[in-house]
PDB file of N, CA and C in Angstrom:
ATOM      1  N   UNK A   1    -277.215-144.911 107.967  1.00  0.00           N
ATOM      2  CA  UNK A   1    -277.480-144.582 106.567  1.00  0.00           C
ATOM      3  C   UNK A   1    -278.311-145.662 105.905  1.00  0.00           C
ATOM      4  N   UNK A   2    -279.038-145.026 105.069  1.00  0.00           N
ATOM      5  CA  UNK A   2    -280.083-146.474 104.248  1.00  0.00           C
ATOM      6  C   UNK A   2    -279.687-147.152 103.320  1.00  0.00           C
ATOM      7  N   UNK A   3    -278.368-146.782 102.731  1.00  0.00           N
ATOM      8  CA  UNK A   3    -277.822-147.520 102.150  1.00  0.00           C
ATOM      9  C   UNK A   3    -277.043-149.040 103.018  1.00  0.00           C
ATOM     10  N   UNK A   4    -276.336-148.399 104.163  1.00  0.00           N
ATOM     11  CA  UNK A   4    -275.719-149.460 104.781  1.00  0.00           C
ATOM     12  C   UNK A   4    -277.004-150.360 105.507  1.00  0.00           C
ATOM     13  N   UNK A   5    -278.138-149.393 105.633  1.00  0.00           N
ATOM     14  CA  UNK A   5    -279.340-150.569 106.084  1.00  0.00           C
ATOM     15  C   UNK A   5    -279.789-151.639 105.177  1.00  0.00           C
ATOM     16  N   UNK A   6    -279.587-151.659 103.825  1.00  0.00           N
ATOM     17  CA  UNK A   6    -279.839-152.351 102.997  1.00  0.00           C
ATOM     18  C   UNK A   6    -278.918-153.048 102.484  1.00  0.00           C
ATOM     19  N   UNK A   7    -277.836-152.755 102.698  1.00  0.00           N
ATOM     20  CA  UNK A   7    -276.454-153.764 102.252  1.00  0.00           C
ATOM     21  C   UNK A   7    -277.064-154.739 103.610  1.00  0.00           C
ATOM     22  N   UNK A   8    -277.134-154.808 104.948  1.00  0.00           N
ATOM     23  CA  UNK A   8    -277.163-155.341 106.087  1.00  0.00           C
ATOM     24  C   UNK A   8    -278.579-156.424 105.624  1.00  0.00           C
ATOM     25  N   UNK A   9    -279.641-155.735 105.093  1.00  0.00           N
ATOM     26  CA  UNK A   9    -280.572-156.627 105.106  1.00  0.00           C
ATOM     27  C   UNK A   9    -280.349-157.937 103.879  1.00  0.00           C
ATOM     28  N   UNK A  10    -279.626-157.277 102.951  1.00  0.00           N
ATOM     29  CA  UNK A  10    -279.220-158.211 101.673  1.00  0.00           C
ATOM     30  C   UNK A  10    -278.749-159.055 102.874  1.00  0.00           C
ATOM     31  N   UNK A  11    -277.637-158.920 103.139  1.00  0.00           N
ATOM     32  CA  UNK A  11    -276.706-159.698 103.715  1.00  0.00           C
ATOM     33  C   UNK A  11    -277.640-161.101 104.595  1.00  0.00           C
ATOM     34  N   UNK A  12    -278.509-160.221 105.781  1.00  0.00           N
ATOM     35  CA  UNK A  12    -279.497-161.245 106.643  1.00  0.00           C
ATOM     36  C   UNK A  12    -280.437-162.065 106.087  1.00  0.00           C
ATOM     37  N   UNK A  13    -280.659-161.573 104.590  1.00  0.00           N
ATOM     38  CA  UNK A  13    -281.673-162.417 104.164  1.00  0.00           C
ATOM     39  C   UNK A  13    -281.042-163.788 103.135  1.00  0.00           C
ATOM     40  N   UNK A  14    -279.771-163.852 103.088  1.00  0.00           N
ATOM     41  CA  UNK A  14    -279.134-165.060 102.806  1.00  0.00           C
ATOM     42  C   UNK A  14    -278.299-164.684 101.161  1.00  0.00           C
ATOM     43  N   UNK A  15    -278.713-163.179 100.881  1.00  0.00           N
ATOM     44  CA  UNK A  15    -278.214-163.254  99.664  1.00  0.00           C
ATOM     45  C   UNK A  15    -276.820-162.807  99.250  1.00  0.00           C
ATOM     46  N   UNK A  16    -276.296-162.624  98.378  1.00  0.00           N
ATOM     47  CA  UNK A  16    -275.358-162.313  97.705  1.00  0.00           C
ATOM     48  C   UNK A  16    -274.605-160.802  98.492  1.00  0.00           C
ATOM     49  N   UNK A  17    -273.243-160.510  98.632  1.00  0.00           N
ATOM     50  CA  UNK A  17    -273.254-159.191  99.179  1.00  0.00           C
ATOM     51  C   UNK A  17    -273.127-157.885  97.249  1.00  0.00           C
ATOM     52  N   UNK A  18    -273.593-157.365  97.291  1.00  0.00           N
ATOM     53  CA  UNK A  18    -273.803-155.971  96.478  1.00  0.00           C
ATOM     54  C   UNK A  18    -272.542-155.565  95.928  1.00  0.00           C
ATOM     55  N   UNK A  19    -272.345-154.597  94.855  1.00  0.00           N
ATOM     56  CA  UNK A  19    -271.196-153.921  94.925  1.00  0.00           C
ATOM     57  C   UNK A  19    -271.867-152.392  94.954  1.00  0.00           C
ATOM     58  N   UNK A  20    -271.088-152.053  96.244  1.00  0.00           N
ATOM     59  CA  UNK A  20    -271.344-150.357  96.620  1.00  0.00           C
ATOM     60  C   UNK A  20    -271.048-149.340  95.475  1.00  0.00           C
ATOM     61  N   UNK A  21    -271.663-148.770  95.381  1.00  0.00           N
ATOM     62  CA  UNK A  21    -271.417-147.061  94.753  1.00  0.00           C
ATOM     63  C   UNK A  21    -270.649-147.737  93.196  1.00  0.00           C
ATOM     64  N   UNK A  22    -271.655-148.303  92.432  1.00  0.00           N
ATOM     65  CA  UNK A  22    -271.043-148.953  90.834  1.00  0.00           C
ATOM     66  C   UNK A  22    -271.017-147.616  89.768  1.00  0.00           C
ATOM     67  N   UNK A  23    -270.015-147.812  89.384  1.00  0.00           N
ATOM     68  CA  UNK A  23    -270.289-146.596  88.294  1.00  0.00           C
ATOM     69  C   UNK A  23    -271.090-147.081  86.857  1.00  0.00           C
ATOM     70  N   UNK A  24    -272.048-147.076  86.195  1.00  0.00           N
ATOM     71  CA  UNK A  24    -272.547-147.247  84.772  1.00  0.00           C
ATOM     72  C   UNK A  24    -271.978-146.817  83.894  1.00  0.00           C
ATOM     73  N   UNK A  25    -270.942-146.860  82.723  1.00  0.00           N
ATOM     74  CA  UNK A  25    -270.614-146.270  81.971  1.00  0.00           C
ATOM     75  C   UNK A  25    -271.306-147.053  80.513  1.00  0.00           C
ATOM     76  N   UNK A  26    -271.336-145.871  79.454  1.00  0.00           N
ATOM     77  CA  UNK A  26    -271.396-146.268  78.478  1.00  0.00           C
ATOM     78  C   UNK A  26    -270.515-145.556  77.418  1.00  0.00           C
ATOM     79  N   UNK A  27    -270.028-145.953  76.508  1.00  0.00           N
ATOM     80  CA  UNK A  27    -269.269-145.530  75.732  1.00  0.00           C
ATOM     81  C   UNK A  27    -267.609-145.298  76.595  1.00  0.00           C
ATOM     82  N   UNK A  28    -267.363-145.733  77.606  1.00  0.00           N
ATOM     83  CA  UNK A  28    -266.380-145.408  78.121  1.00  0.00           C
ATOM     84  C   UNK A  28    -266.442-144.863  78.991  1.00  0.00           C
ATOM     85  N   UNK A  29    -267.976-143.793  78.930  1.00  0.00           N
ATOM     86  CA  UNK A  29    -267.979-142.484  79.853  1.00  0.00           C
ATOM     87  C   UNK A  29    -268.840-142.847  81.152  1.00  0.00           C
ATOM     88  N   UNK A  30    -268.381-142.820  82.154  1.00  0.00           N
ATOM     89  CA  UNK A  30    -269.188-142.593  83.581  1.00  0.00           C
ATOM     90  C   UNK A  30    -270.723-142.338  83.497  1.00  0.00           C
ATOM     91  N   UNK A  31    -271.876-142.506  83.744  1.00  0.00           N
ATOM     92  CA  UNK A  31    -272.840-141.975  83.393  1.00  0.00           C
ATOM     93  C   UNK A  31    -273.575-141.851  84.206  1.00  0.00           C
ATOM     94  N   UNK A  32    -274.345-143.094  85.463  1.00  0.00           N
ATOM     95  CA  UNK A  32    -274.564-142.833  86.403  1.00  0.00           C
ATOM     96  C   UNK A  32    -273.640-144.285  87.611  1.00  0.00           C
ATOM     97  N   UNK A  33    -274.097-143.526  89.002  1.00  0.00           N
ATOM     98  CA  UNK A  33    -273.363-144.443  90.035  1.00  0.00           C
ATOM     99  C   UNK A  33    -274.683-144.887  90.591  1.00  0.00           C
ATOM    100  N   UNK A  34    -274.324-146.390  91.021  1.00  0.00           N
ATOM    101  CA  UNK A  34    -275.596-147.172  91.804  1.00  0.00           C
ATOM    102  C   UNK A  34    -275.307-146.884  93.165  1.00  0.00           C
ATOM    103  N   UNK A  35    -276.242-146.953  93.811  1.00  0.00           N
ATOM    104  CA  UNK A  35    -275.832-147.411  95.403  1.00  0.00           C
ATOM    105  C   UNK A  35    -275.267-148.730  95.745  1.00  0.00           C
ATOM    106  N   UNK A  36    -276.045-150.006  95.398  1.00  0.00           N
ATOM    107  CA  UNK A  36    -275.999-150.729  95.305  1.00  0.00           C
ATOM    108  C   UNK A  36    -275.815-151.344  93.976  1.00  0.00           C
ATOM    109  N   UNK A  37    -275.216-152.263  93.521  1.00  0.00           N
ATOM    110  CA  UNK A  37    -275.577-152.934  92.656  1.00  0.00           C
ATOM    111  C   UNK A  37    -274.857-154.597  92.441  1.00  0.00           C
ATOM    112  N   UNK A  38    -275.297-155.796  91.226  1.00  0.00           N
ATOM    113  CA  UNK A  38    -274.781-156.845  90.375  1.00  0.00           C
ATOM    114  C   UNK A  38    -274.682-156.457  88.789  1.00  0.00           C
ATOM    115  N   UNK A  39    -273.289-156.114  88.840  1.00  0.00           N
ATOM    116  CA  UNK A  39    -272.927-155.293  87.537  1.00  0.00           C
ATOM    117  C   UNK A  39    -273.187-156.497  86.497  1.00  0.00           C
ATOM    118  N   UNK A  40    -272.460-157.404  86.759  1.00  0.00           N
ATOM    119  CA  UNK A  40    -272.573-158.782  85.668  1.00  0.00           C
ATOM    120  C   UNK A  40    -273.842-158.930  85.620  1.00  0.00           C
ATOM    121  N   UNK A  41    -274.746-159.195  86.317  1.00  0.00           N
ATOM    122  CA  UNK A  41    -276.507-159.431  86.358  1.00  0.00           C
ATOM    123  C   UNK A  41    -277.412-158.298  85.917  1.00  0.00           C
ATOM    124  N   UNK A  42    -276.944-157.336  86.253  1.00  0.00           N
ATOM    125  CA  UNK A  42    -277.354-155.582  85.942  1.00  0.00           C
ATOM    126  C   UNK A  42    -278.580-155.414  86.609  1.00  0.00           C
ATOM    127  N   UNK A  43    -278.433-155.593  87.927  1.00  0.00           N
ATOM    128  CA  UNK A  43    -279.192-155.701  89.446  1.00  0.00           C
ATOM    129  C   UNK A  43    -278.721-154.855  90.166  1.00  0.00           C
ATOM    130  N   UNK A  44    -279.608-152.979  89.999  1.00  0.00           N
ATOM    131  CA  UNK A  44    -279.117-152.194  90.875  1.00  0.00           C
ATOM    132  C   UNK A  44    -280.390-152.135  91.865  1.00  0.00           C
ATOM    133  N   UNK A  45    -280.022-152.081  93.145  1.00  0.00           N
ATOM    134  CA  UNK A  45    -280.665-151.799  94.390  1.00  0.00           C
ATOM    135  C   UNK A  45    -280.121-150.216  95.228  1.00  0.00           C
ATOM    136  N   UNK A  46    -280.913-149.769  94.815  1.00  0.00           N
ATOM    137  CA  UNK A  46    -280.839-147.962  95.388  1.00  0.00           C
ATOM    138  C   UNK A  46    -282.036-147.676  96.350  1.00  0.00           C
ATOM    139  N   UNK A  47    -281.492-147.262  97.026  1.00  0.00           N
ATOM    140  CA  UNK A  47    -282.105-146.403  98.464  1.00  0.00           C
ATOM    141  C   UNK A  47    -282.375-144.926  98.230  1.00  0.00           C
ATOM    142  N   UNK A  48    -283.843-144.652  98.654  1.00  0.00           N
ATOM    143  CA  UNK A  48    -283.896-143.519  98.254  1.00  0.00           C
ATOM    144  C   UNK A  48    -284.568-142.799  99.730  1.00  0.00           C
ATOM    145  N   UNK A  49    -283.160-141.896  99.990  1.00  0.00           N
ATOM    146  CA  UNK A  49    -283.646-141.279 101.412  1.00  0.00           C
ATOM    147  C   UNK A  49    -284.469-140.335 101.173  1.00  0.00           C
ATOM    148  N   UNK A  50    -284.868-139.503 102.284  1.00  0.00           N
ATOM    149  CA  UNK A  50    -285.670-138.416 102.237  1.00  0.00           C
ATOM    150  C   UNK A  50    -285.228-137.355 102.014  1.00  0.00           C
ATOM    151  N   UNK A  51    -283.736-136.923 102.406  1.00  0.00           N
ATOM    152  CA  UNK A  51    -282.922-135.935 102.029  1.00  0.00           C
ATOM    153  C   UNK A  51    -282.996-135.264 100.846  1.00  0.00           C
ATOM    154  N   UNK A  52    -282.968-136.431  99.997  1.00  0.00           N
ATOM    155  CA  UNK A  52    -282.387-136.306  98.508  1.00  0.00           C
ATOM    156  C   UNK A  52    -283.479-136.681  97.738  1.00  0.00           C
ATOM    157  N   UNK A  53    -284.193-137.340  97.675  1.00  0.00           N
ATOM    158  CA  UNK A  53    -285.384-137.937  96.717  1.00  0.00           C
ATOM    159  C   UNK A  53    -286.688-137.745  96.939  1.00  0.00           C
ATOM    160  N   UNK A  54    -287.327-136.369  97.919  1.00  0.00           N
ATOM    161  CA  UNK A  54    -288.728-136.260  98.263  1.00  0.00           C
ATOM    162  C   UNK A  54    -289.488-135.000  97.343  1.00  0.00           C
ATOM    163  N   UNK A  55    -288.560-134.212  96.347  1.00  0.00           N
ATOM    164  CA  UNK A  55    -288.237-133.324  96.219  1.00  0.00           C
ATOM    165  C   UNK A  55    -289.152-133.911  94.499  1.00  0.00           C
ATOM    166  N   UNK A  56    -289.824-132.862  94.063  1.00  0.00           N
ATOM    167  CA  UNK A  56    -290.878-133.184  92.646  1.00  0.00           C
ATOM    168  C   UNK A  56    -289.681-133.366  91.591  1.00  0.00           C
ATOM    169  N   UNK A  57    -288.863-132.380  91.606  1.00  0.00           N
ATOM    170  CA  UNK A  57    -287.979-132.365  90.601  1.00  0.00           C
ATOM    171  C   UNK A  57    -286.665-133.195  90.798  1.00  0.00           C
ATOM    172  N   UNK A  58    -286.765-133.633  92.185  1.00  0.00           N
ATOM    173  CA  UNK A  58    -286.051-134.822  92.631  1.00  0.00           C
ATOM    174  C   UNK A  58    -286.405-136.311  92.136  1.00  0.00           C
ATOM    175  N   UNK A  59    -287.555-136.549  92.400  1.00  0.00           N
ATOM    176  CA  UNK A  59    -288.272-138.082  91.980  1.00  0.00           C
ATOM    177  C   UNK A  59    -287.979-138.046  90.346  1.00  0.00           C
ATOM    178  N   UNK A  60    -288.449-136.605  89.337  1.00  0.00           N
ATOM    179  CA  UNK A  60    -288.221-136.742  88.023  1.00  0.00           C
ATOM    180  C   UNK A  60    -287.099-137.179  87.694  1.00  0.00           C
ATOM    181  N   UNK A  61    -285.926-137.007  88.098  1.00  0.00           N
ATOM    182  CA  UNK A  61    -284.345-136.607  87.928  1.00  0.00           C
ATOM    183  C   UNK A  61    -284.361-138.479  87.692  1.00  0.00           C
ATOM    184  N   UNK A  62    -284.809-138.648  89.206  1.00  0.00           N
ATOM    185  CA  UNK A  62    -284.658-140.217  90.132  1.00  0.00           C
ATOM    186  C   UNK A  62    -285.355-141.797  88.968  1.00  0.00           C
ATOM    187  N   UNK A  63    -286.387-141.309  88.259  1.00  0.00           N
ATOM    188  CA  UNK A  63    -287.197-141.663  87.441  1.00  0.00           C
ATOM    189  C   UNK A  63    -286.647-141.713  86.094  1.00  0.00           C
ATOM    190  N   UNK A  64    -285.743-140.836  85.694  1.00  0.00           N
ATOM    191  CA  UNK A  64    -285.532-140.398  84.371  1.00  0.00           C
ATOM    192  C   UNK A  64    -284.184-141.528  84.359  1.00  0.00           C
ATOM    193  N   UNK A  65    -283.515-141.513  85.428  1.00  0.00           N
ATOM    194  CA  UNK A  65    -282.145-142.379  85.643  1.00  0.00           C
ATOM    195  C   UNK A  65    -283.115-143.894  85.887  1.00  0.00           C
ATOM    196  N   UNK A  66    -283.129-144.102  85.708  1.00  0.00           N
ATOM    197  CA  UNK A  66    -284.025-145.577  86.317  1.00  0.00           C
ATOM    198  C   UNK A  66    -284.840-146.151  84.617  1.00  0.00           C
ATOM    199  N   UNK A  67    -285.237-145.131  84.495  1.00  0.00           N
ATOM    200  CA  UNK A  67    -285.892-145.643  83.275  1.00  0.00           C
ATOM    201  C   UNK A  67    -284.644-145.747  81.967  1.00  0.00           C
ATOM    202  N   UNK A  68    -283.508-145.165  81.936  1.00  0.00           N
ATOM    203  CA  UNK A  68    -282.399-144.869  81.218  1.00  0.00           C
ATOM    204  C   UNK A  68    -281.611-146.221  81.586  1.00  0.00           C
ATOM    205  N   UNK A  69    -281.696-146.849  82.801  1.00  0.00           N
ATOM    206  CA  UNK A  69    -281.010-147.639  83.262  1.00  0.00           C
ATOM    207  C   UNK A  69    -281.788-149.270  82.360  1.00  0.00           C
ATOM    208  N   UNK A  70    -283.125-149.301  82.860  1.00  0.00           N
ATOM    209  CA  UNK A  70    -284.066-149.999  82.516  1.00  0.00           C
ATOM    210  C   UNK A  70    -284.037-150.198  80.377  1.00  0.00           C
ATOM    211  N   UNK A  71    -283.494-149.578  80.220  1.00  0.00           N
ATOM    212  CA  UNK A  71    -283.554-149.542  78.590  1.00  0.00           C
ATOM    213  C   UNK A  71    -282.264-150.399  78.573  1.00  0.00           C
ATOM    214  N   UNK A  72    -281.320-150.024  79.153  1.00  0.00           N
ATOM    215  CA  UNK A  72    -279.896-151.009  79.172  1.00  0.00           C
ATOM    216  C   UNK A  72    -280.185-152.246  79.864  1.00  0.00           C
ATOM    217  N   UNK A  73    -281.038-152.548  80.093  1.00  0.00           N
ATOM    218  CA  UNK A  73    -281.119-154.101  80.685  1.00  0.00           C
ATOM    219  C   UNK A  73    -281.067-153.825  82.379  1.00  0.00           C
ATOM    220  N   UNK A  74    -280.778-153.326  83.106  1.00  0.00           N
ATOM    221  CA  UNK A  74    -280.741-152.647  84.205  1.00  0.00           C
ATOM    222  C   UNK A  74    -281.963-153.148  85.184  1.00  0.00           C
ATOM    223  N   UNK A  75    -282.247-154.353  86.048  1.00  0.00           N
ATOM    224  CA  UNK A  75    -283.715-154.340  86.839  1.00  0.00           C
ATOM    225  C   UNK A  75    -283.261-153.063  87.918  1.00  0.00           C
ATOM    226  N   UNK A  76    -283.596-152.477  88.288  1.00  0.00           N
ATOM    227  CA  UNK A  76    -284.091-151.473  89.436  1.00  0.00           C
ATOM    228  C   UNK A  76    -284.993-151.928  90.613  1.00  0.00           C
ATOM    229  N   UNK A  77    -284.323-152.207  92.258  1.00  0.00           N
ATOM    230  CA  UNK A  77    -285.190-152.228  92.923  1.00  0.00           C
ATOM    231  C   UNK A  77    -284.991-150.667  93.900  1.00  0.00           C
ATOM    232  N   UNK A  78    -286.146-150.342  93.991  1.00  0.00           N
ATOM    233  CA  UNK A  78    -286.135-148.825  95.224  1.00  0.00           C
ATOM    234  C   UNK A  78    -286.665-149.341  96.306  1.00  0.00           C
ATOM    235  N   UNK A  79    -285.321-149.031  97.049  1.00  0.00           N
ATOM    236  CA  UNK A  79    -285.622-148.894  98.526  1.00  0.00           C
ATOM    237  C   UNK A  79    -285.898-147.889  99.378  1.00  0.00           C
ATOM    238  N   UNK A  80    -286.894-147.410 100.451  1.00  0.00           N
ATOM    239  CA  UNK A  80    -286.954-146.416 100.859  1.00  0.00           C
ATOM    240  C   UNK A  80    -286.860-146.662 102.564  1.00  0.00           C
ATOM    241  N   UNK A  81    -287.057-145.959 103.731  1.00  0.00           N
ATOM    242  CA  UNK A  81    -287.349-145.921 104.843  1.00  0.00           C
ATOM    243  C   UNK A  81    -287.905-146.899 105.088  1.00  0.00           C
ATOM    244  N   UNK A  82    -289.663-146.685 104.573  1.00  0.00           N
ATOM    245  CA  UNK A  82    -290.909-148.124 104.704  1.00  0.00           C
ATOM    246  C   UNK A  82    -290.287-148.937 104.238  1.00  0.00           C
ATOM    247  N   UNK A  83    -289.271-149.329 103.582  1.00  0.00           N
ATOM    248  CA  UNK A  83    -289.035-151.011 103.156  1.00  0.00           C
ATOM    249  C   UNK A  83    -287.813-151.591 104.329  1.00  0.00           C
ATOM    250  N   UNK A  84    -288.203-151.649 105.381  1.00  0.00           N
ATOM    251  CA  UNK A  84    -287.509-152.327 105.994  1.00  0.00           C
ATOM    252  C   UNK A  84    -288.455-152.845 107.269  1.00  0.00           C
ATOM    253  N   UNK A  85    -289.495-153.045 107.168  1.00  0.00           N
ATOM    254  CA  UNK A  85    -290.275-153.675 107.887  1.00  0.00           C
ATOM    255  C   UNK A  85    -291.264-154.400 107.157  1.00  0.00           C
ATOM    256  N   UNK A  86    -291.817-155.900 108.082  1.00  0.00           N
ATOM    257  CA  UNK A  86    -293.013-156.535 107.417  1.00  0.00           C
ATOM    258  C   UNK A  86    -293.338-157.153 105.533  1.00  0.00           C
ATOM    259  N   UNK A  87    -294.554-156.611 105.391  1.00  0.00           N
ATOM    260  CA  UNK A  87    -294.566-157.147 104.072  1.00  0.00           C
ATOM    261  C   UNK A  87    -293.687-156.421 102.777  1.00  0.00           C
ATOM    262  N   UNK A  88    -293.042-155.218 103.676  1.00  0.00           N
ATOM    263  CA  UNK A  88    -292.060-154.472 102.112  1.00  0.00           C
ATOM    264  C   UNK A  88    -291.081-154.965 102.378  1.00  0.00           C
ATOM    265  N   UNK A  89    -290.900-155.204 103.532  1.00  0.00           N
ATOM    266  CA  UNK A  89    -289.341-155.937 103.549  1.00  0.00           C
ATOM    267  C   UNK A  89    -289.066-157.208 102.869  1.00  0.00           C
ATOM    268  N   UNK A  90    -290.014-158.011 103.007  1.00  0.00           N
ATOM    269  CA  UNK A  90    -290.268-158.979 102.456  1.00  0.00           C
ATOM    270  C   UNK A  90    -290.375-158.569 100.592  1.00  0.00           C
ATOM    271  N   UNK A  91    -291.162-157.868 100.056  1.00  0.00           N
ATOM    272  CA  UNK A  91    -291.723-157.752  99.233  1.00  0.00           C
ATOM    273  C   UNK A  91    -290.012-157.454  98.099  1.00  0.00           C
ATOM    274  N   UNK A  92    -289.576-156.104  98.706  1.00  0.00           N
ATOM    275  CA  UNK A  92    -287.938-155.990  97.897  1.00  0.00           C
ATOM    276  C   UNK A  92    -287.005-157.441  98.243  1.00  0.00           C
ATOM    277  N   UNK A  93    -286.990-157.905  98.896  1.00  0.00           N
ATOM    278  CA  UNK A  93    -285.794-159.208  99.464  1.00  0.00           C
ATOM    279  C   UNK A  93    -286.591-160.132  98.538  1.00  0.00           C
ATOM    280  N   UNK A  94    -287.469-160.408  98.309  1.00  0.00           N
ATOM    281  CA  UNK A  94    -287.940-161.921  97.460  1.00  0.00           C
ATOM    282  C   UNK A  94    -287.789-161.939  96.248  1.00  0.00           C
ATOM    283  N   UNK A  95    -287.838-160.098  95.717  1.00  0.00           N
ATOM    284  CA  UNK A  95    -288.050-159.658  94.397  1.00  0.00           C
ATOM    285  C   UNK A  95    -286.018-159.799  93.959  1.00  0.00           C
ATOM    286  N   UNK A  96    -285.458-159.172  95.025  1.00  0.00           N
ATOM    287  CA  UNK A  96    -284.318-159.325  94.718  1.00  0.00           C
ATOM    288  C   UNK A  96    -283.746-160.694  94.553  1.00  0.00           C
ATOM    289  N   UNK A  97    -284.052-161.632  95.389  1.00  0.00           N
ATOM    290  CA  UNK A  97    -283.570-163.044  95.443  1.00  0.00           C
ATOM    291  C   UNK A  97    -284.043-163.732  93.901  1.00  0.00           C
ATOM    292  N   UNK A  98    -285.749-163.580  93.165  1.00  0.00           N
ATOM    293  CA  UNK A  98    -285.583-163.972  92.102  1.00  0.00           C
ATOM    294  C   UNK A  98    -284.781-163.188  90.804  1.00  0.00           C
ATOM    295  N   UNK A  99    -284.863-162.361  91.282  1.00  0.00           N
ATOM    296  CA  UNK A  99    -284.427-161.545  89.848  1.00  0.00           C
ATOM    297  C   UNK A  99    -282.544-161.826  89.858  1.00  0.00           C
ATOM    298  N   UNK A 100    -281.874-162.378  90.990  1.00  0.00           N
ATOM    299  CA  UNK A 100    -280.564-162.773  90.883  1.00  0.00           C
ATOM    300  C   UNK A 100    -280.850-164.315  90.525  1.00  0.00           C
ATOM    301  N   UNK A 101    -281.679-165.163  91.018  1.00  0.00           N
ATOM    302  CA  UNK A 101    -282.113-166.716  90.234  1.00  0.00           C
ATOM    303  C   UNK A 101    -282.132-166.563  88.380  1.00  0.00           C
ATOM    304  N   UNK A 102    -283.007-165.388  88.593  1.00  0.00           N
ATOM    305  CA  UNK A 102    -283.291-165.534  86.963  1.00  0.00           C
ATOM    306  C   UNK A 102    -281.924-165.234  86.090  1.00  0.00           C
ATOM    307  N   UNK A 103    -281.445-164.373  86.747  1.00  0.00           N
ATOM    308  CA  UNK A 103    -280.005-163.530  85.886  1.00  0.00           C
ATOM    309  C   UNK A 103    -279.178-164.437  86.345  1.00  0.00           C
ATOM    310  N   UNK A 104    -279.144-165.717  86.935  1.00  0.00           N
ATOM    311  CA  UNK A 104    -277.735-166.517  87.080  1.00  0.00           C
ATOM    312  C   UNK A 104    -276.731-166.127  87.731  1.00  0.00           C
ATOM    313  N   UNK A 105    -277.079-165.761  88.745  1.00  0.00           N
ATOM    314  CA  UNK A 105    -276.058-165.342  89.694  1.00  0.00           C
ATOM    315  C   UNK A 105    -276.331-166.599  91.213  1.00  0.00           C
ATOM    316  N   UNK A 106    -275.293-166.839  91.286  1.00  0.00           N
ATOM    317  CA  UNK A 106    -275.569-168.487  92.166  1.00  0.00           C
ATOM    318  C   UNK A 106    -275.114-168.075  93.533  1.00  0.00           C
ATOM    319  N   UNK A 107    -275.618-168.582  94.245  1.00  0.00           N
ATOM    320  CA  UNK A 107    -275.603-168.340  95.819  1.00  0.00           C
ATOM    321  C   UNK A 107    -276.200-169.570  96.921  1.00  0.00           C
ATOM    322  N   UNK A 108    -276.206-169.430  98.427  1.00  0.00           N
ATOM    323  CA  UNK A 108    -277.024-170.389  99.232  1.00  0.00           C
ATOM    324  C   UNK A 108    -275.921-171.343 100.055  1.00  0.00           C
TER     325      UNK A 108
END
């Protein structure tokens, strides 16, 4: 699963481990669930398989939650298939490592 591929790569690349499947609530109420996420930092990392997210009215749905998230303080990194090799692999893991530096979340 690409979720557990990306908990695995957090893990190898020296950082912090995630909290799985976070629920977002506001007002009390449930609103959306992360795949990944740093609730205190508000650092969600979501995987977006092919199953579920290739789909036009899929990406909108995917987009509309992300940008909703992003208004609450929320960074968003998307992970897909291609990001687990070479320069994307690199590219999400460096982005994730500063954006937990910047939000104060301590590790190493």
């Amino acid at each position: 699963r690409g979720e557990s591929w990306t908990r695995l790569e957090i893990h190898d690349h020296g950082l912090p481990a995630p909290v799985s499947q976070h629920w977002v609530c506001e007002d009390g109420v449930r609103v959306y669930r992360l795949d990944l996420a740093y609730p205190r930092a508000k650092i969600a990392v979501e995987y977006d398989g092919e199953e579920f997210h290739t789909g036009v009215e899929q990406r909108r749905r995917d987009e509309e939650r992300r940008e909703w998230l992003r208004r609450r303080g929320w960074h968003v990194i998307v992970v897909t298939k291609a990001s687990f090799s070479g320069e994307a692999l690199a590219a999400w893991t460096d982005e994730l490592r500063e954006v937990l530096i910047e939000r104060g979340v301590s590790f190493r």
